[in-house]
N, C-alpha and C. Protein backbone atom coordinates (compact mmCIF):
# COMPACT_ATOMS: atom_id res chain seq x y z
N UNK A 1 0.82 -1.19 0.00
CA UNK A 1 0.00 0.00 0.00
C UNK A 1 0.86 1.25 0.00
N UNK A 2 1.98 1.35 0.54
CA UNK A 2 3.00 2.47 0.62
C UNK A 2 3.84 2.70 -0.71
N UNK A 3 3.80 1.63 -1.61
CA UNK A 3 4.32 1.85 -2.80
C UNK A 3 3.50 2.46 -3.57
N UNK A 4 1.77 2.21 -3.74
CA UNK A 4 1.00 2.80 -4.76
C UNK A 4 1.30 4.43 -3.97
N UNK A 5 1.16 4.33 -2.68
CA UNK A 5 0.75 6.02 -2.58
C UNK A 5 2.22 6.70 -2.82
N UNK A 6 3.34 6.15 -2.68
CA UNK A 6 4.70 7.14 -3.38
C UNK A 6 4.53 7.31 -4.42
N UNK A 7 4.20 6.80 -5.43
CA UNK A 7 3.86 6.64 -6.84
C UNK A 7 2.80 7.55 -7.17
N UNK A 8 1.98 7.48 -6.83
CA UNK A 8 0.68 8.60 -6.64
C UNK A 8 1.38 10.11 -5.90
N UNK A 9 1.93 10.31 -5.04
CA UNK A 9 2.89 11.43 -4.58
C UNK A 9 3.70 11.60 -5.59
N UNK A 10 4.63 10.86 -6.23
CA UNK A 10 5.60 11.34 -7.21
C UNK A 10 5.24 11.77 -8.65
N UNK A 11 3.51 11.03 -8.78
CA UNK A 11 3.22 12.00 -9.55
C UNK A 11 2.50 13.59 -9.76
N UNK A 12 2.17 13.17 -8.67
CA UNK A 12 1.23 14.70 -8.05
C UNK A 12 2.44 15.84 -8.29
N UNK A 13 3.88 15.26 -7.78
CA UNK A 13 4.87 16.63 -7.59
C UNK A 13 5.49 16.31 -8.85
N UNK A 14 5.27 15.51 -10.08
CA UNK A 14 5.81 16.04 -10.88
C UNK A 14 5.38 16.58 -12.21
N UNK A 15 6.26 17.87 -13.01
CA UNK A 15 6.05 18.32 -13.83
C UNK A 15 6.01 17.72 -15.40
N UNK A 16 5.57 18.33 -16.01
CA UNK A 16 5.38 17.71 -17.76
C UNK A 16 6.25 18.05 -18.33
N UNK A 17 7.11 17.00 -18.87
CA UNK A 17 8.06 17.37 -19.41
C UNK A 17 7.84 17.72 -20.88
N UNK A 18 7.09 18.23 -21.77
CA UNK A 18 6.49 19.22 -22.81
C UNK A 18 6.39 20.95 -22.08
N UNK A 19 5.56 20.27 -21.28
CA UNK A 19 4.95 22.05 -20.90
C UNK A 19 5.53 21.75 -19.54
N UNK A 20 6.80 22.87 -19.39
CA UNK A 20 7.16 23.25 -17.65
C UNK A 20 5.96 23.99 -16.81
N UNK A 21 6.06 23.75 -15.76
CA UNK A 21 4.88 24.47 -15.14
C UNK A 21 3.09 23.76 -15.06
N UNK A 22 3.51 22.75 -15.38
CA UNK A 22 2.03 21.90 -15.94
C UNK A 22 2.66 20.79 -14.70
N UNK A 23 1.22 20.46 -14.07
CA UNK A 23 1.75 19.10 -12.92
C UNK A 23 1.24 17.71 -13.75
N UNK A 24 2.10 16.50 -13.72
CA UNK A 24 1.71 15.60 -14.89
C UNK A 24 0.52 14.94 -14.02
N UNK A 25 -0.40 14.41 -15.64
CA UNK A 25 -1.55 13.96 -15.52
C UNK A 25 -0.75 12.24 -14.93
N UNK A 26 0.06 11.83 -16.36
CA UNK A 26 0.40 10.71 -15.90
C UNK A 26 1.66 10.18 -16.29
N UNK A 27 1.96 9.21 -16.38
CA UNK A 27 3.22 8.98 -16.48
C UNK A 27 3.04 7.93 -17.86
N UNK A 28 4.18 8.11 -18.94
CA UNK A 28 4.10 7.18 -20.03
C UNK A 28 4.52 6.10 -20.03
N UNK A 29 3.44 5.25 -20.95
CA UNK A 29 3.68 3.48 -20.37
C UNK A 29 5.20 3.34 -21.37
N UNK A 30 5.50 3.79 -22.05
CA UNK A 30 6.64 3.24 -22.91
C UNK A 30 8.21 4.02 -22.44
N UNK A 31 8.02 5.58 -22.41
CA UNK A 31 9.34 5.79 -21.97
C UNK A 31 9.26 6.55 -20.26
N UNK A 32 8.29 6.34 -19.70
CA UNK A 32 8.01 7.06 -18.38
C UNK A 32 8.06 8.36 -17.91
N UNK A 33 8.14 8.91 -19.29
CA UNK A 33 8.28 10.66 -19.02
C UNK A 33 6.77 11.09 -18.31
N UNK A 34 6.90 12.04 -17.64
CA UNK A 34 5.43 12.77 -17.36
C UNK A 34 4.94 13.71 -17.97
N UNK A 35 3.89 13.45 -18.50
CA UNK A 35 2.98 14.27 -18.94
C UNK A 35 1.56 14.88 -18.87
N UNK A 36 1.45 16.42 -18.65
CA UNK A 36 0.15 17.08 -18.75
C UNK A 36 -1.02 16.21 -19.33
N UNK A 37 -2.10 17.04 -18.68
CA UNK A 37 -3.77 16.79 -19.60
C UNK A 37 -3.74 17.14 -20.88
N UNK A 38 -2.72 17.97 -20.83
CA UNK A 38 -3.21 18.57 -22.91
C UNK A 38 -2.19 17.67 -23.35
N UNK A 39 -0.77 17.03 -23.30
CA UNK A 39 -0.45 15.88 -23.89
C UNK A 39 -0.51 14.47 -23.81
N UNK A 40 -1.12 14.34 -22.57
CA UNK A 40 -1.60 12.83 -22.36
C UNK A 40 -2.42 12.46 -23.61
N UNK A 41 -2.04 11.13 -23.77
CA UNK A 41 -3.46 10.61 -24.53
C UNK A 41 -4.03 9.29 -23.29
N UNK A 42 -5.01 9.37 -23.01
CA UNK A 42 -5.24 8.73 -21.92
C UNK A 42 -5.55 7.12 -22.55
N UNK A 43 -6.48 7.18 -23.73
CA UNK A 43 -6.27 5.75 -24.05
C UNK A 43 -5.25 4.58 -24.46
N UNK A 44 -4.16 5.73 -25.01
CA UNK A 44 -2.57 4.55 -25.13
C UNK A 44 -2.28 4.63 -24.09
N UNK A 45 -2.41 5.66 -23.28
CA UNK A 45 -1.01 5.89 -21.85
C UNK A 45 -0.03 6.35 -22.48
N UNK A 46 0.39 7.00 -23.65
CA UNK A 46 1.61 7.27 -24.03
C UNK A 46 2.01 8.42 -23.80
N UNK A 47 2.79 9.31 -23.89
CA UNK A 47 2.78 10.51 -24.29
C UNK A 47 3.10 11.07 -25.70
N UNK A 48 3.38 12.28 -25.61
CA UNK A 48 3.67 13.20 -27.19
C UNK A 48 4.08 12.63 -27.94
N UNK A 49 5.57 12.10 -27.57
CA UNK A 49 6.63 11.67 -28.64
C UNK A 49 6.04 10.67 -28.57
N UNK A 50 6.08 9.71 -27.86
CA UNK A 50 5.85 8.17 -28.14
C UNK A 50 4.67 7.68 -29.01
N UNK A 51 3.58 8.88 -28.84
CA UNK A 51 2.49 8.38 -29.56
C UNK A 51 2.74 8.40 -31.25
N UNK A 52 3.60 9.43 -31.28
CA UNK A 52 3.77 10.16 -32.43
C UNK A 52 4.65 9.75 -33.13
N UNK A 53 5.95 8.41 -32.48
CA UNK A 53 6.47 8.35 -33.26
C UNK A 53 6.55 7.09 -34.12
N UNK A 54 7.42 7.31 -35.07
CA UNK A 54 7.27 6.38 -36.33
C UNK A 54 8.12 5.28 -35.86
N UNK A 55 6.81 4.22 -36.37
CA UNK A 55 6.79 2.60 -36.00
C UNK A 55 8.34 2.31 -36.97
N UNK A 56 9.20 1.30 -36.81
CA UNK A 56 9.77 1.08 -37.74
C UNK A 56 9.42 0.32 -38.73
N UNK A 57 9.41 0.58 -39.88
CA UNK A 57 9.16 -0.65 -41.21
C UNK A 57 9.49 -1.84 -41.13
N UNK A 58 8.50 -2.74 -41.83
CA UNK A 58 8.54 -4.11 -41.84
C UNK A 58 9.90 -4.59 -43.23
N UNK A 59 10.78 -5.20 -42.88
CA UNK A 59 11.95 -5.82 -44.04
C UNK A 59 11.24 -6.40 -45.51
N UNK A 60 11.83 -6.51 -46.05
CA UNK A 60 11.15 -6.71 -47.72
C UNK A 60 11.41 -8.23 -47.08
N UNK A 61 11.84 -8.92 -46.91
CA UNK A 61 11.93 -10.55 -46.43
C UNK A 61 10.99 -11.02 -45.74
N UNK A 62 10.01 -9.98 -44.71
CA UNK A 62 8.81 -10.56 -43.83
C UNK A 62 7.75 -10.22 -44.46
N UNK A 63 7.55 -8.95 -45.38
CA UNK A 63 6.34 -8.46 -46.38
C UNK A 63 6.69 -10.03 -47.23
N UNK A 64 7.82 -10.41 -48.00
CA UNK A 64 7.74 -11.49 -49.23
C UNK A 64 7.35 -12.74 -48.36
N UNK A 65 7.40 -12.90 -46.91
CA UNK A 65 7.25 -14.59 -46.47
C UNK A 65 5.72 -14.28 -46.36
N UNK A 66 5.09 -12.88 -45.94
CA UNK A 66 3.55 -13.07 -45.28
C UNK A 66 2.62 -12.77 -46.35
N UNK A 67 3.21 -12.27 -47.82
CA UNK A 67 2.43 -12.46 -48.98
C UNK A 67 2.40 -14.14 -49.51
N UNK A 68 3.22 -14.87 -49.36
CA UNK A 68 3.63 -16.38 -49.52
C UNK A 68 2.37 -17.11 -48.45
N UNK A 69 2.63 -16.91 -47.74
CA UNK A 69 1.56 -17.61 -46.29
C UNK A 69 -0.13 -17.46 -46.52
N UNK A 70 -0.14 -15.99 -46.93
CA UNK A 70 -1.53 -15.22 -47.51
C UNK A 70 -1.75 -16.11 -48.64
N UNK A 71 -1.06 -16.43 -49.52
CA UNK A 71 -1.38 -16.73 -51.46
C UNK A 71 -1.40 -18.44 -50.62
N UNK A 72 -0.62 -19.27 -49.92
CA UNK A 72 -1.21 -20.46 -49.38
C UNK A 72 -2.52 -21.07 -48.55
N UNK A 73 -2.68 -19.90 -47.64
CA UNK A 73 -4.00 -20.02 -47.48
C UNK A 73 -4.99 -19.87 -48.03
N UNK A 74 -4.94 -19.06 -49.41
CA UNK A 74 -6.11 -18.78 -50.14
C UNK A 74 -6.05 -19.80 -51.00
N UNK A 75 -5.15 -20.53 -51.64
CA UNK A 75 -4.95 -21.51 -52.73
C UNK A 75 -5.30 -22.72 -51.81
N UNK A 76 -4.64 -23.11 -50.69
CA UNK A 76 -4.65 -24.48 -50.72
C UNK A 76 -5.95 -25.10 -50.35
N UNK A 77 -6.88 -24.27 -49.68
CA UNK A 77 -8.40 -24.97 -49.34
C UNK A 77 -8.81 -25.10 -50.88
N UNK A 78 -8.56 -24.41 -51.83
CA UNK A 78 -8.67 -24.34 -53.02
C UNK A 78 -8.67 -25.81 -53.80
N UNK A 79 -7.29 -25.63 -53.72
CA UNK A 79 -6.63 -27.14 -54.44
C UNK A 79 -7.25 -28.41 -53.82
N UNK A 80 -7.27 -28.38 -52.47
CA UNK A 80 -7.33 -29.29 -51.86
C UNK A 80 -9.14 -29.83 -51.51
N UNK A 81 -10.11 -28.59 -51.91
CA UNK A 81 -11.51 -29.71 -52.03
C UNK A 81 -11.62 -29.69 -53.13
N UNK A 82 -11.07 -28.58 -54.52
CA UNK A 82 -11.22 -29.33 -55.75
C UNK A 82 -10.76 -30.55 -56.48
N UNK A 83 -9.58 -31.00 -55.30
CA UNK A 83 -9.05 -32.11 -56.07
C UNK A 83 -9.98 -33.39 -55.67
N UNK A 84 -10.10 -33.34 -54.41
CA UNK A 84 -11.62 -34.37 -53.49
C UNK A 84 -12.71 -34.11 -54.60
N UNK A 85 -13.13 -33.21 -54.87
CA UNK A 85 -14.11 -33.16 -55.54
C UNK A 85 -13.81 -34.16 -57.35
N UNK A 86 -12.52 -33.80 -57.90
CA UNK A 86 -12.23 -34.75 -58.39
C UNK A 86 -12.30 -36.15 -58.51
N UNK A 87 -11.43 -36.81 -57.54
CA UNK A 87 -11.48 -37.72 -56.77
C UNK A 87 -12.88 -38.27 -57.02
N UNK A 88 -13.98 -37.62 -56.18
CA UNK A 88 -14.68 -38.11 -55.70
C UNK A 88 -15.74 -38.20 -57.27
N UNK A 89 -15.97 -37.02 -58.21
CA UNK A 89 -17.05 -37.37 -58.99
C UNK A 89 -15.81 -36.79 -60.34
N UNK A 90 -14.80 -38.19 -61.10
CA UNK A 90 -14.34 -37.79 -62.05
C UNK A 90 -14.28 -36.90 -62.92
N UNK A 91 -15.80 -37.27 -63.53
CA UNK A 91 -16.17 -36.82 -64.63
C UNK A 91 -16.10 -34.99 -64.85
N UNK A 92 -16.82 -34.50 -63.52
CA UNK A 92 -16.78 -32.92 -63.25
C UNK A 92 -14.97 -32.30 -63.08
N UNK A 93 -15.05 -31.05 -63.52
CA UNK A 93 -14.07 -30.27 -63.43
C UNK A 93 -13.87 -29.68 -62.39
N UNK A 94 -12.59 -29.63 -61.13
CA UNK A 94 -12.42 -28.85 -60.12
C UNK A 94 -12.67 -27.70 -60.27
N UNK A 95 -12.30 -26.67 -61.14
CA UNK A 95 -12.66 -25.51 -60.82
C UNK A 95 -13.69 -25.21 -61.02
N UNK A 96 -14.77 -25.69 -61.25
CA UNK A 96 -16.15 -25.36 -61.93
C UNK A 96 -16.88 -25.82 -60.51
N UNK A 97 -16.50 -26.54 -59.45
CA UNK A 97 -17.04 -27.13 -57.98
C UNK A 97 -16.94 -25.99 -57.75
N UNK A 98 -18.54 -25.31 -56.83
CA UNK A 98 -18.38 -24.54 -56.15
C UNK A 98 -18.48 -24.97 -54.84
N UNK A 99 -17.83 -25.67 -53.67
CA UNK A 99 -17.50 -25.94 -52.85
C UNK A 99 -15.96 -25.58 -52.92
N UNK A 100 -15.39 -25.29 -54.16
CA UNK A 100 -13.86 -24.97 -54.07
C UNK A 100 -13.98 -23.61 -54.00
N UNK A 101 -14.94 -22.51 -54.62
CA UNK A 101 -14.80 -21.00 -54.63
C UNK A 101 -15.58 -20.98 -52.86
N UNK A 102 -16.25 -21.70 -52.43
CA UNK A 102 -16.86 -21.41 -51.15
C UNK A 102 -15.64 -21.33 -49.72
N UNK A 103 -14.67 -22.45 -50.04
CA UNK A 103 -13.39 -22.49 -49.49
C UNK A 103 -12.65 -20.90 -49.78
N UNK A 104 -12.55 -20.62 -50.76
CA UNK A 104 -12.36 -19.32 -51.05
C UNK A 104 -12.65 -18.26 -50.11
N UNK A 105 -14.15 -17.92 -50.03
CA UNK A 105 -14.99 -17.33 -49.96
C UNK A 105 -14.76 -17.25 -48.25
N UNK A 106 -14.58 -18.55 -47.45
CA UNK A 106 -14.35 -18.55 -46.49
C UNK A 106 -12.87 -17.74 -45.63
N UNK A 107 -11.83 -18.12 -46.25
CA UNK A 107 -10.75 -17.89 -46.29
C UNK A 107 -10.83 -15.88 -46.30
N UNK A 108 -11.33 -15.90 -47.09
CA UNK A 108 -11.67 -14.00 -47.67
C UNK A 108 -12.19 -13.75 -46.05
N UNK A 109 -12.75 -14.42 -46.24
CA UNK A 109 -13.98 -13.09 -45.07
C UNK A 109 -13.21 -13.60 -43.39
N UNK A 110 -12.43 -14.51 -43.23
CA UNK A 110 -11.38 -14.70 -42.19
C UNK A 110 -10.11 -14.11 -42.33
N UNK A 111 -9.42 -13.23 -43.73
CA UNK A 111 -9.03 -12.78 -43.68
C UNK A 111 -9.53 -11.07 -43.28
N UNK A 112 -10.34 -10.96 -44.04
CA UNK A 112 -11.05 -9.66 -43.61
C UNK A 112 -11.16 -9.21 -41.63
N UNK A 113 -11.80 -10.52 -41.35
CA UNK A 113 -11.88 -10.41 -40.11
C UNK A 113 -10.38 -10.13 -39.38
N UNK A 114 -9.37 -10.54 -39.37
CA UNK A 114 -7.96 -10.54 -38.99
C UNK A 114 -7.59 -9.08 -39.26
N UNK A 115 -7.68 -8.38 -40.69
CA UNK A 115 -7.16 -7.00 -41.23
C UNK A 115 -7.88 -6.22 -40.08
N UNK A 116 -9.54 -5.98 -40.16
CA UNK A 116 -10.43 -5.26 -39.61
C UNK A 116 -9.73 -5.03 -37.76
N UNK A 117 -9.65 -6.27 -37.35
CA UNK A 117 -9.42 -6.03 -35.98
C UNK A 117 -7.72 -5.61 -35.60
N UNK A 118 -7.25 -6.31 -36.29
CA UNK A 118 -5.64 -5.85 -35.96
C UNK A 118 -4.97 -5.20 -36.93
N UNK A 119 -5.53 -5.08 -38.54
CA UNK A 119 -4.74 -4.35 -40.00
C UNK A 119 -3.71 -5.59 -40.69
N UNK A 120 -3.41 -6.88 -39.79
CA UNK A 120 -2.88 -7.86 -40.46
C UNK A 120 -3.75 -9.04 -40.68
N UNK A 121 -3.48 -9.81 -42.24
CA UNK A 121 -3.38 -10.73 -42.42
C UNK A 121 -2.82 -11.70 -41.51
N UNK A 122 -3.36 -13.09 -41.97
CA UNK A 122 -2.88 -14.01 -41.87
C UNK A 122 -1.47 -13.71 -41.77
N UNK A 123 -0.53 -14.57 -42.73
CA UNK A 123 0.42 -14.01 -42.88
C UNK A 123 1.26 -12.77 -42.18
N UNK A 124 0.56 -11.82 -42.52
CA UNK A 124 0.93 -10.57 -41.49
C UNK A 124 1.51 -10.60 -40.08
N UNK A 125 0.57 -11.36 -39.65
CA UNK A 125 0.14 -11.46 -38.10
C UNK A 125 1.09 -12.87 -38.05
N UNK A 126 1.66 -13.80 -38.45
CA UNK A 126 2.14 -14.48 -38.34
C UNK A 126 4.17 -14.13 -38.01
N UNK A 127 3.74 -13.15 -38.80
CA UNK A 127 5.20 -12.50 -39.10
C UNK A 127 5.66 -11.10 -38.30
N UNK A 128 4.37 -10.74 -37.64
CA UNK A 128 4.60 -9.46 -36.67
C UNK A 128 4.59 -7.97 -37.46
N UNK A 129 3.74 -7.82 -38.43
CA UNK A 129 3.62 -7.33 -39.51
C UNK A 129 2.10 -6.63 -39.33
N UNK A 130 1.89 -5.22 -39.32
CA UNK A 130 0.89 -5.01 -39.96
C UNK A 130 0.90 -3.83 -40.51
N UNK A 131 -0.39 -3.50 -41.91
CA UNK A 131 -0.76 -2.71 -42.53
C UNK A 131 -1.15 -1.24 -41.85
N UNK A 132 -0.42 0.23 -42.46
CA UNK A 132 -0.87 1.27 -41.02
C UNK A 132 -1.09 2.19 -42.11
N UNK A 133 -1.82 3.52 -42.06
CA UNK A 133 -2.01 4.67 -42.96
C UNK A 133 -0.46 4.76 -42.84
N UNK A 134 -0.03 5.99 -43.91
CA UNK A 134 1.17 6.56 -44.07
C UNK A 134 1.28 7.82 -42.61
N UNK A 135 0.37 7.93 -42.17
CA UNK A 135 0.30 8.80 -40.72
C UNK A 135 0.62 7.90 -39.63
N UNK A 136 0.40 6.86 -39.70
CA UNK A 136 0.37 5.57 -38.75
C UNK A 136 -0.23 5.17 -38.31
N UNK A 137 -1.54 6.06 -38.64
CA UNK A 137 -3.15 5.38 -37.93
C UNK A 137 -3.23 3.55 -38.59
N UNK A 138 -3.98 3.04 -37.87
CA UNK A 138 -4.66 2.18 -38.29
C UNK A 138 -5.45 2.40 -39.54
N UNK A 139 -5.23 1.62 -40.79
CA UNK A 139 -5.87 1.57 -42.03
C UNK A 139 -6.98 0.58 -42.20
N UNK A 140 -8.22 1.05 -43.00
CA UNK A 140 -9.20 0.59 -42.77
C UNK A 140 -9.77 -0.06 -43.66
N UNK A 141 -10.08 -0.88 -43.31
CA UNK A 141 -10.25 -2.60 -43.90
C UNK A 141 -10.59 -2.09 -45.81
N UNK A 142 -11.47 -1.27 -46.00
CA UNK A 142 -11.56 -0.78 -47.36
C UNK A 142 -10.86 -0.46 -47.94
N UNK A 143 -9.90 0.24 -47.35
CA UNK A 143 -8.37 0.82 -48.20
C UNK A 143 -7.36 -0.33 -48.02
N UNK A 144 -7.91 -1.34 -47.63
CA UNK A 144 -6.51 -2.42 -47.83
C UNK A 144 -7.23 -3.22 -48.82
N UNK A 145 -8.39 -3.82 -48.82
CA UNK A 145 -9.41 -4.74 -49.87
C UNK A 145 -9.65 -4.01 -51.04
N UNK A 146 -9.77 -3.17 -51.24
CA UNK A 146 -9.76 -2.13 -52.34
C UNK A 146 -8.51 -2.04 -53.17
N UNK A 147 -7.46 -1.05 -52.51
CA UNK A 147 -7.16 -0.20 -53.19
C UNK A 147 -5.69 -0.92 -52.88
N UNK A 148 -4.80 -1.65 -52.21
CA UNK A 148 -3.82 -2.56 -51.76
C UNK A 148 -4.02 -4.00 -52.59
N UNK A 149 -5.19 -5.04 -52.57
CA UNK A 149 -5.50 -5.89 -53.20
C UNK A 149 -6.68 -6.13 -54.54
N UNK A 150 -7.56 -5.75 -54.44
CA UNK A 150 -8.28 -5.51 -55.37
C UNK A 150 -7.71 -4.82 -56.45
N UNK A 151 -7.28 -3.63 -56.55
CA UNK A 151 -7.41 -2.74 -57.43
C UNK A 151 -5.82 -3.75 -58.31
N UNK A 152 -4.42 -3.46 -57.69
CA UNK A 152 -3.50 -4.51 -58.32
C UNK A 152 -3.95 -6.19 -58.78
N UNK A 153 -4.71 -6.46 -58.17
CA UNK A 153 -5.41 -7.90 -59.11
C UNK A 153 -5.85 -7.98 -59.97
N UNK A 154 -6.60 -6.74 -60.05
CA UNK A 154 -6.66 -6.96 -61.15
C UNK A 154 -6.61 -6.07 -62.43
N UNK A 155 -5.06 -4.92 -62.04
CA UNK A 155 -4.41 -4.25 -63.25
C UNK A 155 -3.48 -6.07 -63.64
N UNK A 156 -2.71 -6.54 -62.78
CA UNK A 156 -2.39 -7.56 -63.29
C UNK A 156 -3.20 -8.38 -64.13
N UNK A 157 -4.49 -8.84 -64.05
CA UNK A 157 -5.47 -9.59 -64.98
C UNK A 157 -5.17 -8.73 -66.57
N UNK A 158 -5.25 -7.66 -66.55
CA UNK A 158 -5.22 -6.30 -67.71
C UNK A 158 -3.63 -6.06 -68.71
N UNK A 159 -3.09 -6.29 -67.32
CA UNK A 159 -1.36 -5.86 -67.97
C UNK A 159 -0.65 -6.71 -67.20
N UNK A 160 -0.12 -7.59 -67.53
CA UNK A 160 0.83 -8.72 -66.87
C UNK A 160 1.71 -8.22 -66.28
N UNK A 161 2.39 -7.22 -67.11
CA UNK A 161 3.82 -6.87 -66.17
C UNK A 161 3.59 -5.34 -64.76
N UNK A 162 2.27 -5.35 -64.85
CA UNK A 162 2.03 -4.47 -64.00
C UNK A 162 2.51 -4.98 -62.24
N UNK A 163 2.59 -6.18 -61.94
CA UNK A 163 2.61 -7.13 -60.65
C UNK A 163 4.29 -6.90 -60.44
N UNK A 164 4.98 -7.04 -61.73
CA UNK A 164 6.77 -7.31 -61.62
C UNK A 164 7.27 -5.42 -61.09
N UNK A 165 6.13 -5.00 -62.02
CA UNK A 165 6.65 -3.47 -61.37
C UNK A 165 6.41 -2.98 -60.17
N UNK A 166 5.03 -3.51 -59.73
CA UNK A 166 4.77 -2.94 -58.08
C UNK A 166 6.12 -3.70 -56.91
N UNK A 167 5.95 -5.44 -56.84
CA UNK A 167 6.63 -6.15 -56.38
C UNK A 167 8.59 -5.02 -56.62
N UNK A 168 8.58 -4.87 -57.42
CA UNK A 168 10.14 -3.99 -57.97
C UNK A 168 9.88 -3.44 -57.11
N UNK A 169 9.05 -2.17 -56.81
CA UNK A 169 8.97 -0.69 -56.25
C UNK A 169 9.46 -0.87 -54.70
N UNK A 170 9.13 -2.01 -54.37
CA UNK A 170 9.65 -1.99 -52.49
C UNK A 170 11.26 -1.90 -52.68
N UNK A 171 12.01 -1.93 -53.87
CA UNK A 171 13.55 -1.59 -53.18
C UNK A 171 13.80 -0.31 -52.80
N UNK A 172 12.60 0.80 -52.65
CA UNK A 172 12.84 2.11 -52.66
C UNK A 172 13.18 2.07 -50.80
N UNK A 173 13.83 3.10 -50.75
CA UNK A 173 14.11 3.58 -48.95
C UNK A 173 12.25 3.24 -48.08
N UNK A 174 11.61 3.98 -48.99
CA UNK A 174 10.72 3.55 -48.07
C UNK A 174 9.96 2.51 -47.65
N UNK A 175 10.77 1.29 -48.28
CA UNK A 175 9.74 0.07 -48.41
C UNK A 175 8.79 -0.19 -49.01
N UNK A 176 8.10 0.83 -49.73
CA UNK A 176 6.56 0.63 -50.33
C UNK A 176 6.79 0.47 -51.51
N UNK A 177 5.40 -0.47 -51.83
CA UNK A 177 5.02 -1.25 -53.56
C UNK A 177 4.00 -0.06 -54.25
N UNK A 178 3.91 -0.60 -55.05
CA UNK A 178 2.88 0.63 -55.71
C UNK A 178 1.56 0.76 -55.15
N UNK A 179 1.21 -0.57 -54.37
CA UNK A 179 -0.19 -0.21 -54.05
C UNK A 179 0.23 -0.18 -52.43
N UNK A 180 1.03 0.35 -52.05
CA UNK A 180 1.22 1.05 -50.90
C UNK A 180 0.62 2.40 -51.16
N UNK A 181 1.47 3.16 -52.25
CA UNK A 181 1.37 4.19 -52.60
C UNK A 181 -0.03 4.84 -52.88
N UNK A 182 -0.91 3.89 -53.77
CA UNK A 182 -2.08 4.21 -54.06
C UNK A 182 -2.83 4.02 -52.70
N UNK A 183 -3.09 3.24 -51.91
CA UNK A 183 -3.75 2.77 -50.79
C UNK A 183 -3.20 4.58 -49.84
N UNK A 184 -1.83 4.40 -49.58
CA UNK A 184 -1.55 5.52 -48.78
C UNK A 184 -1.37 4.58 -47.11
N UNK A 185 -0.64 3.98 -47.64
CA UNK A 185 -0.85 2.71 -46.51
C UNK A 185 1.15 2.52 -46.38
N UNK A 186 1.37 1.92 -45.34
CA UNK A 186 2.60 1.43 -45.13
C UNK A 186 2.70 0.08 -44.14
N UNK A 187 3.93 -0.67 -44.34
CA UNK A 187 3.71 -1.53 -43.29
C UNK A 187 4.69 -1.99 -42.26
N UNK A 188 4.14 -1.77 -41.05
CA UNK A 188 5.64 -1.63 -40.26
C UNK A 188 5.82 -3.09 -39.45
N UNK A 189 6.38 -2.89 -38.18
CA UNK A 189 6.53 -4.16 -37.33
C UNK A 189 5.49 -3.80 -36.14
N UNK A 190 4.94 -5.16 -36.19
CA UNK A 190 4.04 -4.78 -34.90
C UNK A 190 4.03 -4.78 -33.64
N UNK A 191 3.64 -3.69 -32.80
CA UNK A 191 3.99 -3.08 -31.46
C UNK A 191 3.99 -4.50 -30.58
């Protein structure tokens, strides 16, 4: 009991280190500086800098393993009831089974669910990886299904070599592919 109330005393007497003269609201969970009501953010616990600053980028080696992991989970429920479906009634064609696009279908909307709540994939999230605005907010499930996957799926369907040029574009400093760029999205390591 004598430890919470020093702690509670040491913050009462101390100042914000932003604004001198300000008594801190609270203390930051990441680097323990104290900080005022006008720089607290009370729902991270962080303060100014910490909230503010930039996540570091995810390596072109963990973006290429968690696009690999992503393109396996979507393919292999794929392969694997169209070929049963084979198997099982010769004569019909796997890809024409829709129990193989329903596997699909499933896979999609469990990925969706994963982006929506945390911004990573499968994959992603496997690798400590997720999708963030270029501000660092959290990016929202539409601007990654859209304008990140959708929209490059299918300029590739249109122009083949459109996929070799985005995939190229991550050797830039900033890490980003072309549909980083368009999205307005980046992807760092996760907290």
């Amino acid at each position: 009991m004598s430890d919470f109330r020093e702690a509670l005393e040491s913050i009462s007497d101390a100042q914000c280190s932003e604004h001198p003269g300000f008594s801190a609201a609270l203390a930051c969970t990441r680097c323990g500086a104290f900080t005022c009501a006008f720089c607290a953010s009370s729902r991270a616990g962080l303060c100014f800098r910490c909230l503010h600053a930039a996540p570091e980028l995810a390596t072109r080696r963990a973006r290429l393993a968690a696009s690999l992991v992503d393109g396996a989970a979507l393919l292999l429920p794929f392969l694997l009831l169209g070929g049963l479906r084979c198997l099982a009634l010769p004569g019909e064609e796997a890809v024409k089974a829709p129990t193989a696009y329903v596997s699909v279908g499933f896979v999609l909307l469990v990925q969706a669910s994963l982006i929506r709540g945390t911004g990573a994939s499968l994959g992603k999230r496997l690798l400590g990886i997720r999708v963030v605005r270029r501000d660092g907010r959290p990016a929202e499930v539409w601007r990654i299904a859209l304008l990140r996957n959708a929209l490059p799926i299918t300029l590739c369907g249109y122009c083949g070599w459109f996929g070799l040029v985005d995939a190229l574009s991550i050797v830039g400093e900033d890490r980003r592919c072309l549909h980083d760029w368009v999205a307005g999205t980046r992807v760092v390591k996760a907290p």
